[in-house]
PDB file of N, CA and C in Angstrom:
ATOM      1  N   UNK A   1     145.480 126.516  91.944  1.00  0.00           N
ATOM      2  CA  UNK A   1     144.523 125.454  92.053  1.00  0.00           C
ATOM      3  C   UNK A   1     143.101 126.016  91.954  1.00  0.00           C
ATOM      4  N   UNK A   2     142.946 127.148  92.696  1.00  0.00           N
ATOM      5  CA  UNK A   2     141.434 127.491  93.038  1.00  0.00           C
ATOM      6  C   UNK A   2     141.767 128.790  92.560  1.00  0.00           C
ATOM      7  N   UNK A   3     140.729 129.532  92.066  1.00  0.00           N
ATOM      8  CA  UNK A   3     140.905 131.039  91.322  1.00  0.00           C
ATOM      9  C   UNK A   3     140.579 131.800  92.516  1.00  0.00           C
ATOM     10  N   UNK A   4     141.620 133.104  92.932  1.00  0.00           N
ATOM     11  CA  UNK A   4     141.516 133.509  93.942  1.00  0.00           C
ATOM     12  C   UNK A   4     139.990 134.034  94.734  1.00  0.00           C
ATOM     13  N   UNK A   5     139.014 134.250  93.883  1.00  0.00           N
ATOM     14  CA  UNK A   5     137.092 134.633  94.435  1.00  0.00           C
ATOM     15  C   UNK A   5     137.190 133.302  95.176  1.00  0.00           C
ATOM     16  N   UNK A   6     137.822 132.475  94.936  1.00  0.00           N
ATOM     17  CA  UNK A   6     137.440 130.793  95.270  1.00  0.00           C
ATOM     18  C   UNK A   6     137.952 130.652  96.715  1.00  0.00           C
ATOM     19  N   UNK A   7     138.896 130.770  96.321  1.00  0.00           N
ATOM     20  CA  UNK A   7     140.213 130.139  97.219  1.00  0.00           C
ATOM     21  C   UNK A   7     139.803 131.270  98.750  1.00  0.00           C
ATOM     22  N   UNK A   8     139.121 132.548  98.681  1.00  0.00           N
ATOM     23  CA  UNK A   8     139.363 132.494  99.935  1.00  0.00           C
ATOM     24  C   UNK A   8     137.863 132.554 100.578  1.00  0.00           C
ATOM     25  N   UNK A   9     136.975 131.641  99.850  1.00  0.00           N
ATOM     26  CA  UNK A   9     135.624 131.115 100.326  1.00  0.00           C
ATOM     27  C   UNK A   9     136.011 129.635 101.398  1.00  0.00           C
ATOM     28  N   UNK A  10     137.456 129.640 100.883  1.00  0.00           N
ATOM     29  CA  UNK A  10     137.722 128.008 101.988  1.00  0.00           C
ATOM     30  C   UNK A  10     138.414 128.455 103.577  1.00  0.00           C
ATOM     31  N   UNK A  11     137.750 127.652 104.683  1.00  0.00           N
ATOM     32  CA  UNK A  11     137.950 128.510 105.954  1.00  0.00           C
ATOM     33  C   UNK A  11     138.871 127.018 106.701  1.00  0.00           C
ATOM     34  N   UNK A  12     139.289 127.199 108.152  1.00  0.00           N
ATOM     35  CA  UNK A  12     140.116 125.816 108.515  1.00  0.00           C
ATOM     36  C   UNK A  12     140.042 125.718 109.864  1.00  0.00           C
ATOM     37  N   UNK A  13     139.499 125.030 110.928  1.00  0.00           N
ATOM     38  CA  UNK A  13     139.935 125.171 112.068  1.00  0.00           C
ATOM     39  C   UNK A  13     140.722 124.334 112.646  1.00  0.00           C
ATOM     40  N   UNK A  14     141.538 125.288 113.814  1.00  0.00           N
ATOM     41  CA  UNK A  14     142.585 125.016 114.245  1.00  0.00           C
ATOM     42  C   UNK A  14     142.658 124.269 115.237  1.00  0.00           C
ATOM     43  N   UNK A  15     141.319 123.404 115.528  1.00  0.00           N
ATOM     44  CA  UNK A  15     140.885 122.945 116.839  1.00  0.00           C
ATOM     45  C   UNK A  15     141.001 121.285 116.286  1.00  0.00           C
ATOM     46  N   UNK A  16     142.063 120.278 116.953  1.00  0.00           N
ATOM     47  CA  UNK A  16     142.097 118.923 116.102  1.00  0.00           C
ATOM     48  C   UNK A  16     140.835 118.319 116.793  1.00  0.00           C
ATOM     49  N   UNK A  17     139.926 117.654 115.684  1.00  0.00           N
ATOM     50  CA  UNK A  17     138.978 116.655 115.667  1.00  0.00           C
ATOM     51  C   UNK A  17     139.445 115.623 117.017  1.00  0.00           C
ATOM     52  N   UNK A  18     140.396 114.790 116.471  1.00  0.00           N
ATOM     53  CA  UNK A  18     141.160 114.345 117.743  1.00  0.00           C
ATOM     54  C   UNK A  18     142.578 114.129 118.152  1.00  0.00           C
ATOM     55  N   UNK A  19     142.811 113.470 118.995  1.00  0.00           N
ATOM     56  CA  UNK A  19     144.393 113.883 119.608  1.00  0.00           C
ATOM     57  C   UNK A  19     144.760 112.389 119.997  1.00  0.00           C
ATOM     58  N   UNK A  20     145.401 111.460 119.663  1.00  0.00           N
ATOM     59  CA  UNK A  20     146.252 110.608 119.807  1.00  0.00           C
ATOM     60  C   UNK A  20     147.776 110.721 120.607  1.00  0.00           C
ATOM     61  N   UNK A  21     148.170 109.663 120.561  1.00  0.00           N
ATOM     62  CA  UNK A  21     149.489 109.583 120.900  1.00  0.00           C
ATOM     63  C   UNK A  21     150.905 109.468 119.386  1.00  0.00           C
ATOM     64  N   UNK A  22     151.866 109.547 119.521  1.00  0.00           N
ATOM     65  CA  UNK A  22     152.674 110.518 118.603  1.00  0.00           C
ATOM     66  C   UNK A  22     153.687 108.885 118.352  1.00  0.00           C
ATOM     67  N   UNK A  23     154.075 108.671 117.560  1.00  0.00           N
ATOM     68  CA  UNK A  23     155.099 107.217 117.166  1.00  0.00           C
ATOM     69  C   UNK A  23     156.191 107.370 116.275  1.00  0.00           C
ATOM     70  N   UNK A  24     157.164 107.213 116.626  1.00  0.00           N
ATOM     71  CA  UNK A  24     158.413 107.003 115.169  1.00  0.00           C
ATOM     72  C   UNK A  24     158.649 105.861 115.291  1.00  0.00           C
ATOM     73  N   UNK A  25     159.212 105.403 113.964  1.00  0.00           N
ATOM     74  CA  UNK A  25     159.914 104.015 113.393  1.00  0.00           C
ATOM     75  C   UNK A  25     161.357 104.573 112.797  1.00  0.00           C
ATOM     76  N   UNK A  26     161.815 103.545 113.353  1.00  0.00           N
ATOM     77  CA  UNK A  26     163.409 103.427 113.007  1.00  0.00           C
ATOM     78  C   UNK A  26     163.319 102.154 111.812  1.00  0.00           C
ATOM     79  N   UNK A  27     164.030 101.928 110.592  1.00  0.00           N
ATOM     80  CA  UNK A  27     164.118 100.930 109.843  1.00  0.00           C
ATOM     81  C   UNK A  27     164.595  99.651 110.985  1.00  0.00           C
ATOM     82  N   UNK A  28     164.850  98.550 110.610  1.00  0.00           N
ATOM     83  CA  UNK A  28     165.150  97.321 111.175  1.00  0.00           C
ATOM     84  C   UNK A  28     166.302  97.053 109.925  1.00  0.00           C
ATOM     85  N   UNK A  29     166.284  97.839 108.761  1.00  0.00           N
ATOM     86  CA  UNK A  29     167.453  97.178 108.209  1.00  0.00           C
ATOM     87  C   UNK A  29     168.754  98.046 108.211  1.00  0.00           C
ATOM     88  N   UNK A  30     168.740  99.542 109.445  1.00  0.00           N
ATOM     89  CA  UNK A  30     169.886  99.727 109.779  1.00  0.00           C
ATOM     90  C   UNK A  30     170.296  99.647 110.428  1.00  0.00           C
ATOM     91  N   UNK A  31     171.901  99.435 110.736  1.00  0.00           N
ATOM     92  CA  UNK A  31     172.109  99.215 112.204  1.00  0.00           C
ATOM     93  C   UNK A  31     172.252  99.981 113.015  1.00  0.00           C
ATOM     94  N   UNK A  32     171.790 101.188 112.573  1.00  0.00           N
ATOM     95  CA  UNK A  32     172.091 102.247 113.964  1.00  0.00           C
ATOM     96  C   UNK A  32     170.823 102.323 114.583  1.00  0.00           C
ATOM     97  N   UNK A  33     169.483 101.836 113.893  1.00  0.00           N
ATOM     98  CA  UNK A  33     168.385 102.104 114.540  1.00  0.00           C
ATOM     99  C   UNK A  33     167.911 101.839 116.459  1.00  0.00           C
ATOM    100  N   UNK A  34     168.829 100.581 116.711  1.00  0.00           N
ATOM    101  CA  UNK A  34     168.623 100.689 118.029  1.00  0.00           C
ATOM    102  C   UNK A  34     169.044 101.398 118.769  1.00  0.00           C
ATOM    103  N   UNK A  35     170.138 102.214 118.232  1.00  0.00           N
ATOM    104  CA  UNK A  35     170.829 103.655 118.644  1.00  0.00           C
ATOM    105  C   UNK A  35     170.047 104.744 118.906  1.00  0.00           C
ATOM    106  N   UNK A  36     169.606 105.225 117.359  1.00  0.00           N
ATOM    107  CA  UNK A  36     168.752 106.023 117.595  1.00  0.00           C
ATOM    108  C   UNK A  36     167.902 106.204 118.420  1.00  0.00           C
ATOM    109  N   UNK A  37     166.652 104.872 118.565  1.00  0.00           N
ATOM    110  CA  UNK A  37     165.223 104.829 119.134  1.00  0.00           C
ATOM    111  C   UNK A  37     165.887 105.440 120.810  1.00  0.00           C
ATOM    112  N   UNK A  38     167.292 104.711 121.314  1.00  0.00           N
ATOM    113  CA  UNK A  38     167.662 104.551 122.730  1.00  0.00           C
ATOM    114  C   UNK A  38     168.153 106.296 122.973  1.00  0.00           C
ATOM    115  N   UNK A  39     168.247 106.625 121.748  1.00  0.00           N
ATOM    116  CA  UNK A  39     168.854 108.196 121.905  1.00  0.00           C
ATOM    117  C   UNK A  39     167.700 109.255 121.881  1.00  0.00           C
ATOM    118  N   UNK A  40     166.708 108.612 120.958  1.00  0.00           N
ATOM    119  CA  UNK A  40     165.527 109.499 120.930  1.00  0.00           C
ATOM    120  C   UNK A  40     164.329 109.464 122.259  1.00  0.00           C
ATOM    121  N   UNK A  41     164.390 108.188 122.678  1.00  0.00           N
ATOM    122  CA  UNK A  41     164.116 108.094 124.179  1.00  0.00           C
ATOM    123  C   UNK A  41     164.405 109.016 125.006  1.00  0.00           C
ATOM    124  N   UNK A  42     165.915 108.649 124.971  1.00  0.00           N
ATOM    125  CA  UNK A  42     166.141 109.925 126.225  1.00  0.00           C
ATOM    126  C   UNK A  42     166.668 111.123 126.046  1.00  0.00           C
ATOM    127  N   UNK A  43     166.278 111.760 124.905  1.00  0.00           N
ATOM    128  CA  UNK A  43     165.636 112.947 124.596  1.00  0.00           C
ATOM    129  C   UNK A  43     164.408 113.334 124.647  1.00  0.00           C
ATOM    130  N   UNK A  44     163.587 112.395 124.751  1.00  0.00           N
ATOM    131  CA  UNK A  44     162.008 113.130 125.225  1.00  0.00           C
ATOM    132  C   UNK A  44     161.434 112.863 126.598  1.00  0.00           C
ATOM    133  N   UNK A  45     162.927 112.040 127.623  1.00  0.00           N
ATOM    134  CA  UNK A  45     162.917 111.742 129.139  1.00  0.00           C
ATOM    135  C   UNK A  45     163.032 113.172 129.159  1.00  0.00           C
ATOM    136  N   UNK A  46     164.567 113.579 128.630  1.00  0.00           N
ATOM    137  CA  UNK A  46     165.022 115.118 129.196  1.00  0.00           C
ATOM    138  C   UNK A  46     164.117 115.742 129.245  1.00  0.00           C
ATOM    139  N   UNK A  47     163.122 116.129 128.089  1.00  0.00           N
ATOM    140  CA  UNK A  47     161.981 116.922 127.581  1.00  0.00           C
ATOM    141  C   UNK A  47     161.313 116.591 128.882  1.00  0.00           C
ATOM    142  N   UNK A  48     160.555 115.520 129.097  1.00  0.00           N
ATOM    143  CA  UNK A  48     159.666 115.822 129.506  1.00  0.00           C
ATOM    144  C   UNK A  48     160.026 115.869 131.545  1.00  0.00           C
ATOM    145  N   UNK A  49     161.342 115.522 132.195  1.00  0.00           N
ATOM    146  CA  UNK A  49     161.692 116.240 133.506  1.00  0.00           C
ATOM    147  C   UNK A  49     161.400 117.576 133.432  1.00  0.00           C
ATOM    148  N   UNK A  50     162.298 118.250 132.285  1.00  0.00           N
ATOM    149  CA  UNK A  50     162.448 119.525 131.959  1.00  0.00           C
ATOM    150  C   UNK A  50     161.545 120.352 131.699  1.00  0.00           C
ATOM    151  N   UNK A  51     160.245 119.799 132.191  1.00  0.00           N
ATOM    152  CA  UNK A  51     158.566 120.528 132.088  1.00  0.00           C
ATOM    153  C   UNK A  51     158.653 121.382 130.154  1.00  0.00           C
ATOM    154  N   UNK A  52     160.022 121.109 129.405  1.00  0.00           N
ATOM    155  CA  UNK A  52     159.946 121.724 128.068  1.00  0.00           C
ATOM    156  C   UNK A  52     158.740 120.525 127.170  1.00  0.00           C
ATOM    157  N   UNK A  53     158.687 119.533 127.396  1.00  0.00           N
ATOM    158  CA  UNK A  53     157.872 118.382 126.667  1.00  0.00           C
ATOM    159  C   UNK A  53     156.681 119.341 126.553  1.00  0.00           C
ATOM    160  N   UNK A  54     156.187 119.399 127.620  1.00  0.00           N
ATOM    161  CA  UNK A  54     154.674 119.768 127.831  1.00  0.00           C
ATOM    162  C   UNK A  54     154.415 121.501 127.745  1.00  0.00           C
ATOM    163  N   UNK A  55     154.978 122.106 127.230  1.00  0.00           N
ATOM    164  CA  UNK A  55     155.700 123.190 127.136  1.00  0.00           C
ATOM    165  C   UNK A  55     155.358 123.587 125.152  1.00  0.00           C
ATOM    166  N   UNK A  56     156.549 122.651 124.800  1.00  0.00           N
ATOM    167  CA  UNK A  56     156.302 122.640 123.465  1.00  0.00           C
ATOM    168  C   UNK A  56     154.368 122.219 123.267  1.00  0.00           C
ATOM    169  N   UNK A  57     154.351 120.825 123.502  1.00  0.00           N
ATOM    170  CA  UNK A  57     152.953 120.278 122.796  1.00  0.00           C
ATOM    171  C   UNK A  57     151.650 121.461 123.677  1.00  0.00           C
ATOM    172  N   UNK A  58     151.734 122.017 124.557  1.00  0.00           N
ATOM    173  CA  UNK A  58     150.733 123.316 124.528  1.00  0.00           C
ATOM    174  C   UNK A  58     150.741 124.544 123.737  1.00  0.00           C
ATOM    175  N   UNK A  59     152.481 124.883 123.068  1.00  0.00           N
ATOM    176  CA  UNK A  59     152.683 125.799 122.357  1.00  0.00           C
ATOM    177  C   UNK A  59     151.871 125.558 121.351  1.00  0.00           C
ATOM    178  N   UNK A  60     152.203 124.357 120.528  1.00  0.00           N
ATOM    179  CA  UNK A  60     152.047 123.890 119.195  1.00  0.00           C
ATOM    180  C   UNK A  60     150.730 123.087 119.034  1.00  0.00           C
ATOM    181  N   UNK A  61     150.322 122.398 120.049  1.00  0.00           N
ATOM    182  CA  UNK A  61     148.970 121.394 119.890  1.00  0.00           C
ATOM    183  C   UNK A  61     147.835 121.593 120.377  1.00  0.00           C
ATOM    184  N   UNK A  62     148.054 122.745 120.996  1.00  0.00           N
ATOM    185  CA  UNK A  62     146.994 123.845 122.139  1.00  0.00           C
ATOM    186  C   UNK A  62     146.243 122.583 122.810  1.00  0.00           C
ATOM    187  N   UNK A  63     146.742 121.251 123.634  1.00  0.00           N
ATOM    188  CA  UNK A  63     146.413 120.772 124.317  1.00  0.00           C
ATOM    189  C   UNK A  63     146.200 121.468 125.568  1.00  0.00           C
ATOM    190  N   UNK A  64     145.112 120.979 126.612  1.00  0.00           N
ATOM    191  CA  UNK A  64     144.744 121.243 128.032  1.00  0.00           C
ATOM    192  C   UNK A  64     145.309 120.102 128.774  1.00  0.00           C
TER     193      UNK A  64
END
């Protein structure tokens, strides 16, 4: 894309502008979706008893 003299004049920080809250969608035209959402729920209950929730998103999101 960029000729390498170029390409490493471009710099990135790792610090997000801002930080929201996180959402999935399940389709409505399958039928397992109310499955899922009820399964993916309480997989991020476990996560987050399991002090691993907050664990991961400091690893990865360098939240405070």
């Amino acid at each position: 894309m960029f000729a390498p003299e170029i390409a490493m004049l471009f710099t990135y920080d790792t610090t997000p502008l801002e930080v929201g809250g996180y959402y999935i969608m399940f389709s409505k035209q399958l039928e397992s979706s109310d499955k899922l959402a009820k399964v993916f729920d309480s997989g991020i209950k476990k996560l987050k008893e399991s002090g691993k929730y907050e664990e991961i998103t400091q690893k990865f999101l360098n939240l405070e």
